[in-house]
Protein backbone atom coordinates (compact mmCIF):
# COMPACT_ATOMS: atom_id res chain seq x y z
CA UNK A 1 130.03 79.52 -22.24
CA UNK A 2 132.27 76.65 -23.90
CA UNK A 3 134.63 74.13 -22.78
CA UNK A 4 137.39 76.69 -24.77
CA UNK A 5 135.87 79.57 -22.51
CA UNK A 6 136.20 77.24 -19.59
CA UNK A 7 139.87 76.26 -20.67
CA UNK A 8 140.92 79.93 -20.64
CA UNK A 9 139.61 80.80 -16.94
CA UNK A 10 141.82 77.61 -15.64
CA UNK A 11 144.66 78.43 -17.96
CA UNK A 12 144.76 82.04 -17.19
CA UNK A 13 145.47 80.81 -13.23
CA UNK A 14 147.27 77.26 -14.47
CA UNK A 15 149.30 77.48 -17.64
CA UNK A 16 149.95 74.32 -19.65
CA UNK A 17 153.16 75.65 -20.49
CA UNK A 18 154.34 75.29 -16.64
CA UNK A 19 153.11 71.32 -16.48
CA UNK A 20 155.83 68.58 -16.57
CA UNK A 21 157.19 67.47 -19.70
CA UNK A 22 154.59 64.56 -21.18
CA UNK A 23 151.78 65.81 -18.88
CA UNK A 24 148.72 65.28 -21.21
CA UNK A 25 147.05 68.60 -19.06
CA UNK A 26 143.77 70.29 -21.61
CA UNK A 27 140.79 68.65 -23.25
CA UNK A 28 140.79 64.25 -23.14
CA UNK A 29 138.08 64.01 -24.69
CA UNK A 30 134.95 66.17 -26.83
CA UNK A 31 135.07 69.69 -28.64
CA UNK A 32 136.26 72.80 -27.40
CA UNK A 33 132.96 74.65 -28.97
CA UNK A 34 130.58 72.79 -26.54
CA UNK A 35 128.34 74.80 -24.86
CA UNK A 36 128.76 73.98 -21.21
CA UNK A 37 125.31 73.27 -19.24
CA UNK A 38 126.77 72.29 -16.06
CA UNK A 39 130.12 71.26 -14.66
CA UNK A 40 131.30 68.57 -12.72
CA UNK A 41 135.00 68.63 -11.06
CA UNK A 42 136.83 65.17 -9.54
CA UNK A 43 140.14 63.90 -8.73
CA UNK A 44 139.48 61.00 -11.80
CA UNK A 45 137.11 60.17 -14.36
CA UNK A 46 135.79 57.12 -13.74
CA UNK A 47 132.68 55.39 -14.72
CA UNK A 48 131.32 56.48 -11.57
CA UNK A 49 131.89 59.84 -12.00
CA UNK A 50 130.89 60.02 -15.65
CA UNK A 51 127.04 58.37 -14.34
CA UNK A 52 127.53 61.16 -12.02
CA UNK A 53 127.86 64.01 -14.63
CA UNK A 54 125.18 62.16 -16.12
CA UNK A 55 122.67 62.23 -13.19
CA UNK A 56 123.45 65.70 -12.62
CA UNK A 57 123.10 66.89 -16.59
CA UNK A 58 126.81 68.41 -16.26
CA UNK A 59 128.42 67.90 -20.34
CA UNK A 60 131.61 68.80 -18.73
CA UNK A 61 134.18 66.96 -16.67
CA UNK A 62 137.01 68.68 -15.29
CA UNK A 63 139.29 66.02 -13.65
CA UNK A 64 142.69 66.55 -11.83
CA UNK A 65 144.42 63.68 -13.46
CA UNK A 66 144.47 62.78 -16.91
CA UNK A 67 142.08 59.96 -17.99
CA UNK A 68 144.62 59.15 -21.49
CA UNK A 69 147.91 59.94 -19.63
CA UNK A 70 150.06 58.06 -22.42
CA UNK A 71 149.29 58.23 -26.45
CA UNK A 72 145.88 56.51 -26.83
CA UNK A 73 146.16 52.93 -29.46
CA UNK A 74 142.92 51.57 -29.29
CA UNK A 75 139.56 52.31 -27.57
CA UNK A 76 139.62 48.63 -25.82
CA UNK A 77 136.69 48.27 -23.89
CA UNK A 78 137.69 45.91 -21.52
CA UNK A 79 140.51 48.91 -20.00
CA UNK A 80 138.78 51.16 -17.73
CA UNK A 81 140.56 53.98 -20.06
CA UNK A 82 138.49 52.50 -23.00
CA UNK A 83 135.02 52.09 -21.36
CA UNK A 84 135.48 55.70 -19.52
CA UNK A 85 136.21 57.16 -23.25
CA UNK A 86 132.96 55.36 -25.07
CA UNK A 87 130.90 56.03 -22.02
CA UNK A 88 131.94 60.17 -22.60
CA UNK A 89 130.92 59.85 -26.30
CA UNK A 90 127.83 58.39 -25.87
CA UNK A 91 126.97 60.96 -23.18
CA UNK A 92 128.12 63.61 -25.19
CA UNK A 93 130.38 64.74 -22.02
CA UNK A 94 133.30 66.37 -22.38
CA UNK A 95 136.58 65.96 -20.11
CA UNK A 96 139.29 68.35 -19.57
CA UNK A 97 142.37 67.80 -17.08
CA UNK A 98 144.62 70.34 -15.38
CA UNK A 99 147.03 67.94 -13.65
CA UNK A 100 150.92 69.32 -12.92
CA UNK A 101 149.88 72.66 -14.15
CA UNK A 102 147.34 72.81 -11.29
CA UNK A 103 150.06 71.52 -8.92
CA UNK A 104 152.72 74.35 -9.63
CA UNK A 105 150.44 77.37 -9.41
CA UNK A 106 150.04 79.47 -6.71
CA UNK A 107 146.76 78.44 -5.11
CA UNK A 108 147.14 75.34 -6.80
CA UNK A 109 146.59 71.59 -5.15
CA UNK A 110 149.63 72.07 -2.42
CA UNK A 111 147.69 75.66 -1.54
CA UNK A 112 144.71 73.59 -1.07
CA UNK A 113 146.27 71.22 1.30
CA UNK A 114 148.03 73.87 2.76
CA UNK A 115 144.96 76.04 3.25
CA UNK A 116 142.90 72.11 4.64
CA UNK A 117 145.81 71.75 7.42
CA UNK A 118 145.37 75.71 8.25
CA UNK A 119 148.84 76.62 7.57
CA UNK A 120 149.29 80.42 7.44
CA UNK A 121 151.76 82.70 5.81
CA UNK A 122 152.20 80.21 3.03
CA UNK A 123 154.29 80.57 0.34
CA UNK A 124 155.95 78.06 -2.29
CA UNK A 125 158.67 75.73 -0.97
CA UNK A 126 160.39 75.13 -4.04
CA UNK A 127 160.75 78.52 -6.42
CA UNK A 128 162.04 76.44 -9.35
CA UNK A 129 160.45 78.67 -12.07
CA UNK A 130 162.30 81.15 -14.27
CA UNK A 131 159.06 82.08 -16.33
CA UNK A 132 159.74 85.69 -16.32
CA UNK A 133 160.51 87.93 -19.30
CA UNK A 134 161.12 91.66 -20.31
CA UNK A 135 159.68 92.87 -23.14
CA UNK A 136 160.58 96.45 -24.33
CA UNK A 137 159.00 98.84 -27.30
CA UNK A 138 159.34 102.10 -28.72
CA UNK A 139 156.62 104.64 -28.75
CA UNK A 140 155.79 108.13 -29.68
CA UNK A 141 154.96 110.16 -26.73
CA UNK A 142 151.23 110.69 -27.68
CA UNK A 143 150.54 106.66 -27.82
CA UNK A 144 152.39 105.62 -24.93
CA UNK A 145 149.40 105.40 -22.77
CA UNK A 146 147.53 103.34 -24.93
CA UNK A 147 149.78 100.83 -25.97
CA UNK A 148 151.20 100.02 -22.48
CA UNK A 149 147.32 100.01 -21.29
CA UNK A 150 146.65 97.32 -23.96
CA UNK A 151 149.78 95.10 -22.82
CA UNK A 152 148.90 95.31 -19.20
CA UNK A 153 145.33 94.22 -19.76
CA UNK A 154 146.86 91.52 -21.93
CA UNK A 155 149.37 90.37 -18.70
CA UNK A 156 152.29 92.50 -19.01
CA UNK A 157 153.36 94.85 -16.30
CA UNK A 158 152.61 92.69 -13.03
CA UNK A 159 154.34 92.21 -9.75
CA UNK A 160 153.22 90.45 -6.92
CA UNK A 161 150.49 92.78 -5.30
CA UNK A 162 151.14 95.86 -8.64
CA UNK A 163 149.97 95.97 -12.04
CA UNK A 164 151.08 98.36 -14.66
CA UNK A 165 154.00 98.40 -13.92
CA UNK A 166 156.82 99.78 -16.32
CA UNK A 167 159.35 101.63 -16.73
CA UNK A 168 159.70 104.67 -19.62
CA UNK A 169 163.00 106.11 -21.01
CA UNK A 170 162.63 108.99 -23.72
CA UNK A 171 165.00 108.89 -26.50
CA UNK A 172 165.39 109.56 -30.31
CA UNK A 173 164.73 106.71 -32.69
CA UNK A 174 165.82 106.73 -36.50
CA UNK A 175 164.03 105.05 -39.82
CA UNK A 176 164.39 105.01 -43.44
CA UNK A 177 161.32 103.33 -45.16
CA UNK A 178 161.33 101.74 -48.52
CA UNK A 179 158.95 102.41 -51.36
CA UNK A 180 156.75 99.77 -50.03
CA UNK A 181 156.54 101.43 -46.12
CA UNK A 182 153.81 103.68 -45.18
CA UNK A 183 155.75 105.60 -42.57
CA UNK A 184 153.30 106.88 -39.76
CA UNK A 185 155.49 110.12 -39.51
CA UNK A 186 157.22 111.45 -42.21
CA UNK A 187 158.48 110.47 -45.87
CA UNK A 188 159.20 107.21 -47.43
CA UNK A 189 163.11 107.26 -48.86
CA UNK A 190 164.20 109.84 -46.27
CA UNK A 191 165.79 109.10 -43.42
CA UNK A 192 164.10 110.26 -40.24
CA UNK A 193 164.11 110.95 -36.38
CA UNK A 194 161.35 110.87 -34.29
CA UNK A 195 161.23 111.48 -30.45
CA UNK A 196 159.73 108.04 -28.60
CA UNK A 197 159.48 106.72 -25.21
CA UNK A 198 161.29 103.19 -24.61
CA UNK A 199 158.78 100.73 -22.99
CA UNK A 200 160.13 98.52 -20.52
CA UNK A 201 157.21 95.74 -19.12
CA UNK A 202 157.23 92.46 -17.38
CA UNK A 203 155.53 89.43 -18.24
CA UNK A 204 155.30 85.69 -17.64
CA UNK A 205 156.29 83.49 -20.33
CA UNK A 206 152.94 81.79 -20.94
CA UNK A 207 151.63 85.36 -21.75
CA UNK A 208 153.79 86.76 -24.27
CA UNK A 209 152.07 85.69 -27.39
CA UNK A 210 148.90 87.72 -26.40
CA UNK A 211 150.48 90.65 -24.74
CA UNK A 212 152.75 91.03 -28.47
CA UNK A 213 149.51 90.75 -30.25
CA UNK A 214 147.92 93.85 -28.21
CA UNK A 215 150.72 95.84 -28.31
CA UNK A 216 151.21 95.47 -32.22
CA UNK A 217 147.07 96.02 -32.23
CA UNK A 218 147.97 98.90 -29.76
CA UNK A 219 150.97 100.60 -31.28
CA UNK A 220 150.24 103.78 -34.18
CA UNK A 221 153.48 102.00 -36.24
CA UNK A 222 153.77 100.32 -39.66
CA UNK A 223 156.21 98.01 -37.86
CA UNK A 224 156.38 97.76 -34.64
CA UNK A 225 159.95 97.02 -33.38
CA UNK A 226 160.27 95.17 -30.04
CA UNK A 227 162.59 92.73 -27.85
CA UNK A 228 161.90 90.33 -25.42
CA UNK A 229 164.48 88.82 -22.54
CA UNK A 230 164.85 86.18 -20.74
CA UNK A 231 165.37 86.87 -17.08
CA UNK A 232 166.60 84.83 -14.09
CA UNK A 233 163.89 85.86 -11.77
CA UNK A 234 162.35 83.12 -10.15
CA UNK A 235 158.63 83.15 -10.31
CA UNK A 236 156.13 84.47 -8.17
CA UNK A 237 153.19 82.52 -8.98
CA UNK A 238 154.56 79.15 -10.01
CA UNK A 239 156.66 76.24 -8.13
CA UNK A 240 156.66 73.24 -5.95
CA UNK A 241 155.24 72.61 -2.61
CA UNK A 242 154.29 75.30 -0.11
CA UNK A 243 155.85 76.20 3.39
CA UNK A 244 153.84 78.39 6.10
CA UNK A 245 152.82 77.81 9.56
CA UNK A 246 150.57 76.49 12.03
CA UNK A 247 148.43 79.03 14.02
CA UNK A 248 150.08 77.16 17.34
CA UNK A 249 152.20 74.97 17.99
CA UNK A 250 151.71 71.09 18.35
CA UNK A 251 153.13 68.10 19.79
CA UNK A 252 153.98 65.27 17.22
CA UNK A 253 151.33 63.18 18.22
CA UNK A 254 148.74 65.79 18.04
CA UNK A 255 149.86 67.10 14.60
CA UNK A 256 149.34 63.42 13.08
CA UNK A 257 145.69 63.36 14.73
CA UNK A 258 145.20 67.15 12.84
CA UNK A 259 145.99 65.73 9.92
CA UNK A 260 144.19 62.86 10.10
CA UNK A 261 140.91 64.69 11.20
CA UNK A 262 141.53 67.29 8.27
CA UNK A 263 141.79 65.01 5.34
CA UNK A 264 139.70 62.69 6.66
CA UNK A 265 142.56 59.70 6.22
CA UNK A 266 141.92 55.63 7.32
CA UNK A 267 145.74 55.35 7.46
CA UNK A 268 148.54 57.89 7.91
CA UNK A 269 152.51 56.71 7.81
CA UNK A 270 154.84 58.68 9.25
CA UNK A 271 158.63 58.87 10.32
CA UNK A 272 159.21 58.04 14.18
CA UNK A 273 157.87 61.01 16.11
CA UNK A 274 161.35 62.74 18.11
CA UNK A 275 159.45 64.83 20.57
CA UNK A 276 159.90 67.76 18.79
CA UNK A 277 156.60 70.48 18.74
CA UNK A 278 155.57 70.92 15.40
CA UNK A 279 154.88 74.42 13.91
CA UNK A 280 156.66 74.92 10.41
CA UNK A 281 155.25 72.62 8.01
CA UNK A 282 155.91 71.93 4.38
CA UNK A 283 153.15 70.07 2.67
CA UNK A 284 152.73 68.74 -1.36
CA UNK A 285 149.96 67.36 -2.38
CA UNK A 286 150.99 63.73 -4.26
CA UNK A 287 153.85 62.44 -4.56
CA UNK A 288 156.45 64.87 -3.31
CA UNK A 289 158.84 63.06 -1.46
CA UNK A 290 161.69 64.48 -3.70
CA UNK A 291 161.25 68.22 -2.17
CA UNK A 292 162.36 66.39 1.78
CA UNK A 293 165.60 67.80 1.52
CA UNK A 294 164.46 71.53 0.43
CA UNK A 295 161.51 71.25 3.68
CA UNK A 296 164.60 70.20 6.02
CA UNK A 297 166.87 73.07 4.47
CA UNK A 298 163.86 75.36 5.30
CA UNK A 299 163.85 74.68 8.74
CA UNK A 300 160.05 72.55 8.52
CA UNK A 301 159.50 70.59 11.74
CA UNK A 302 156.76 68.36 9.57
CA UNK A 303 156.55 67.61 5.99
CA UNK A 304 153.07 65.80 4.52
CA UNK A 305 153.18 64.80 1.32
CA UNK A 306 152.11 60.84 -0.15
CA UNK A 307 153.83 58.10 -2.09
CA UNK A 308 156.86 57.72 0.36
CA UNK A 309 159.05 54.94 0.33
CA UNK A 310 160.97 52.83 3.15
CA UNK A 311 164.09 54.21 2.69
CA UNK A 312 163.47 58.27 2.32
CA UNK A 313 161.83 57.49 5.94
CA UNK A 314 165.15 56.33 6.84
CA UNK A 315 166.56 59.15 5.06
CA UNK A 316 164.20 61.59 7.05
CA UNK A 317 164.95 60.08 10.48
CA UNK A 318 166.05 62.51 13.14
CA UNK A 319 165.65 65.28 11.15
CA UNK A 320 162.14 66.24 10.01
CA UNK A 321 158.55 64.41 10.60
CA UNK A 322 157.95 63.11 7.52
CA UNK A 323 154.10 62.54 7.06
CA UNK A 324 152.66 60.41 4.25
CA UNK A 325 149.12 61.00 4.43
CA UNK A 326 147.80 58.86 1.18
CA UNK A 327 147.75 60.59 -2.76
CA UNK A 328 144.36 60.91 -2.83
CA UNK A 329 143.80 62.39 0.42
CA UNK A 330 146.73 65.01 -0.01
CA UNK A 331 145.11 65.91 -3.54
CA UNK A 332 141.61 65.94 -2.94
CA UNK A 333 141.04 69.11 -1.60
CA UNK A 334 141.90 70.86 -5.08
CA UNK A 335 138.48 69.55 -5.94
CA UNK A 336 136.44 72.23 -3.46
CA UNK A 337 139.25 74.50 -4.01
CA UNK A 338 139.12 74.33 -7.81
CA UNK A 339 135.20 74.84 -7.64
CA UNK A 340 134.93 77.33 -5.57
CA UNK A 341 136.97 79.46 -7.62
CA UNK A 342 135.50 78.68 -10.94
CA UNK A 343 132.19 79.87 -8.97
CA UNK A 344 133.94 82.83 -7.94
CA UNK A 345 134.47 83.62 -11.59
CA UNK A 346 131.27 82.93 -13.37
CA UNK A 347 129.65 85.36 -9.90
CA UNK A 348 131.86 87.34 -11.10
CA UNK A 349 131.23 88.00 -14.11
CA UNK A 350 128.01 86.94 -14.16
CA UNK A 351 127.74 83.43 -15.53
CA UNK A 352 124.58 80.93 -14.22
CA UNK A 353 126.52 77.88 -14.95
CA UNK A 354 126.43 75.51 -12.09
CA UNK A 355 129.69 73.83 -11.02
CA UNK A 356 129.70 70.68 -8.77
CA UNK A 357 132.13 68.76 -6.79
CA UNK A 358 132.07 64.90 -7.33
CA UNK A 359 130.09 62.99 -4.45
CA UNK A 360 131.73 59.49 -5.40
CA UNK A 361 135.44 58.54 -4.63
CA UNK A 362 137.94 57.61 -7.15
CA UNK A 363 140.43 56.41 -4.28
CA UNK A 364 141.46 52.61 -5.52
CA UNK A 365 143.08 52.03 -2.32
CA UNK A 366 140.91 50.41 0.35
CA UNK A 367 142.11 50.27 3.94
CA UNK A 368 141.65 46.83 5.37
């Protein structure tokens, strides 16, 4: 197992192609060919946590936020980016980051929040995503099987709870190849027809390179003709914040005490409390305050996010409980979450490589 193996499991769930624009999400620092002996996940690498991965022989660090966030000019030991980097070297520890990728994927840091709080029926807030694409072939009856088998195992062909999904049209198709062609059916210099089967699949953008390759591997064709479309369908597995419920509902008061005890927060600011009983919530994890509006147009009674300022408090007042319950306690949880299922995976398929969760805190805020 490398750090590339590694990269694919996250990436498979996470996508870098769904991060923010200038996100440095993927590997910080070492070689994607190390082999992996253990694995330690945090919120940040710090010197702390590198000792840590140390102490606990784990040559990997998988951190939520990105150590070298901006293009990296010197190695200046007297920055804490610059010590963390030469302390990773000489340890021979490498660090990998899935940051706003991790945030907009469905059981991403939001779900984790979501899922810390209890929330039920959860589902994105935000559907922002347009990721979706159609791509379409043509096959001869006889290979039609085995060419949309190779796409689906690739990631074409799924939605929501369905896989293999498709949709098959039979038609005629004409061709005329060159001297140079080696025509699968028929003669070279003749023009032909030949009965095939139009493909229709579906398939997330960050999947199309490898679900072309297997088809092309796939398909009996010289050349394989295909298209691909852009569609307007939001996404069902990528966007912004999530919404769901509370198994009961709560007075104000108690709902800031739940999330208190559930994130295990010094200090919690919040809007003033109206009264209301509180059993729609919208959380995001971080800074989120900019998705207020959508939680109010979605009928939330609380929103907890972090990172609020004075006046989107004001903003907030009389119409939603707006919750800021501290970045690093909204985010945090990912860290569990993010473990467990990268334990769920190796069980799976049958992988000894241990995975830890950090025991120090990165939080640089202290609460006086």
């Amino acid at each position: 197992m490398t750090v590339k193996d590694i990269q694919k499991i996250i990436e498979g769930w996470a996508p870098k192609e769904i991060a923010w624009e200038g996100d440095n999400v993927g590997l910080q620092v070492g070689s994607p060919d190390l082999a992996v002996r253990a694995i330690l996940v945090c919120l940040d690498a710090t010197e702390k946590s590198i000792r840590e991965a140390a102490i606990r022989r784990a040559n990997l660090i998988i951190s939520h936020h990105p150590l070298l966030f901006r293009p990296l000019r010197a190695v200046d030991l007297r920055s804490r980016s610059g010590r963390c980097v030469a302390r990773l070297l000489k340890s021979k520890i490498s660090l990998y980051s899935a940051h706003t990728n991790l945030d907009f994927s469905r059981g991403g840091t939001s779900f984790a929040l979501a899922e810390k709080l209890r929330l039920r029926n959860m589902d994105f807030l935000l559907k922002s995503y347009r990721l979706s694409r159609k791509i379409v072939t043509f096959i001869p009856p006889a290979y039609v099987e085995r060419v949309a088998n190779a796409m689906a195992d690739a990631g074409a062909g799924r939605i929501g709870n369905y896989e293999v999904c498709s949709f098959r049209t039979a038609g005629t198709g004409t061709f005329k190849g060159n001297e140079r062609s080696s025509p699968t059916t028929g003669r070279r210099g003749k023009l032909e027809q030949a009965e095939e089967i139009r493909l229709e699949m579906i398939v997330d953008q960050p999947n199309i390179q490898s679900v072309v390759r297997s088809m092309v591997n796939a398909h009996p064709y010289e050349e394989v003709a295909y298209d691909i479309y852009p569609l307007e369908n939001t996404s069902k597995e990528y966007g912004m914040g999530v919404i769901g419920e509370l198994p009961k509902s709560m007075s104000s008061r108690q709902f800031m005490n739940h999330v208190r005890v559930a994130l295990g927060g010094n200090t919690i600011r919040s809007s003033r409390t109206r009264g209301n009983r509180i059993r729609r919530v919208a959380v995001c994890g971080g800074s989120g305050s900019e998705l207020t509006d959508e939680a109010i147009r979605q009928g939330a009674d609380a929103y907890v996010t972090a990172d609020v300022k004075y006046h989107s408090f004001q903003d907030a007042a009389d119409q939603i409980l707006l919750v800021d319950a501290g970045h690093y306690e909204t985010e945090y949880p990912i860290v569990d979450s993010l473990v467990k299922r990268l334990k769920d995976d190796f069980r799976l398929h049958g992988i000894q490589t241990p995975v830890y969760a950090t025991r120090t805190s990165s939080n640089p805020i202290a609460y006086n």
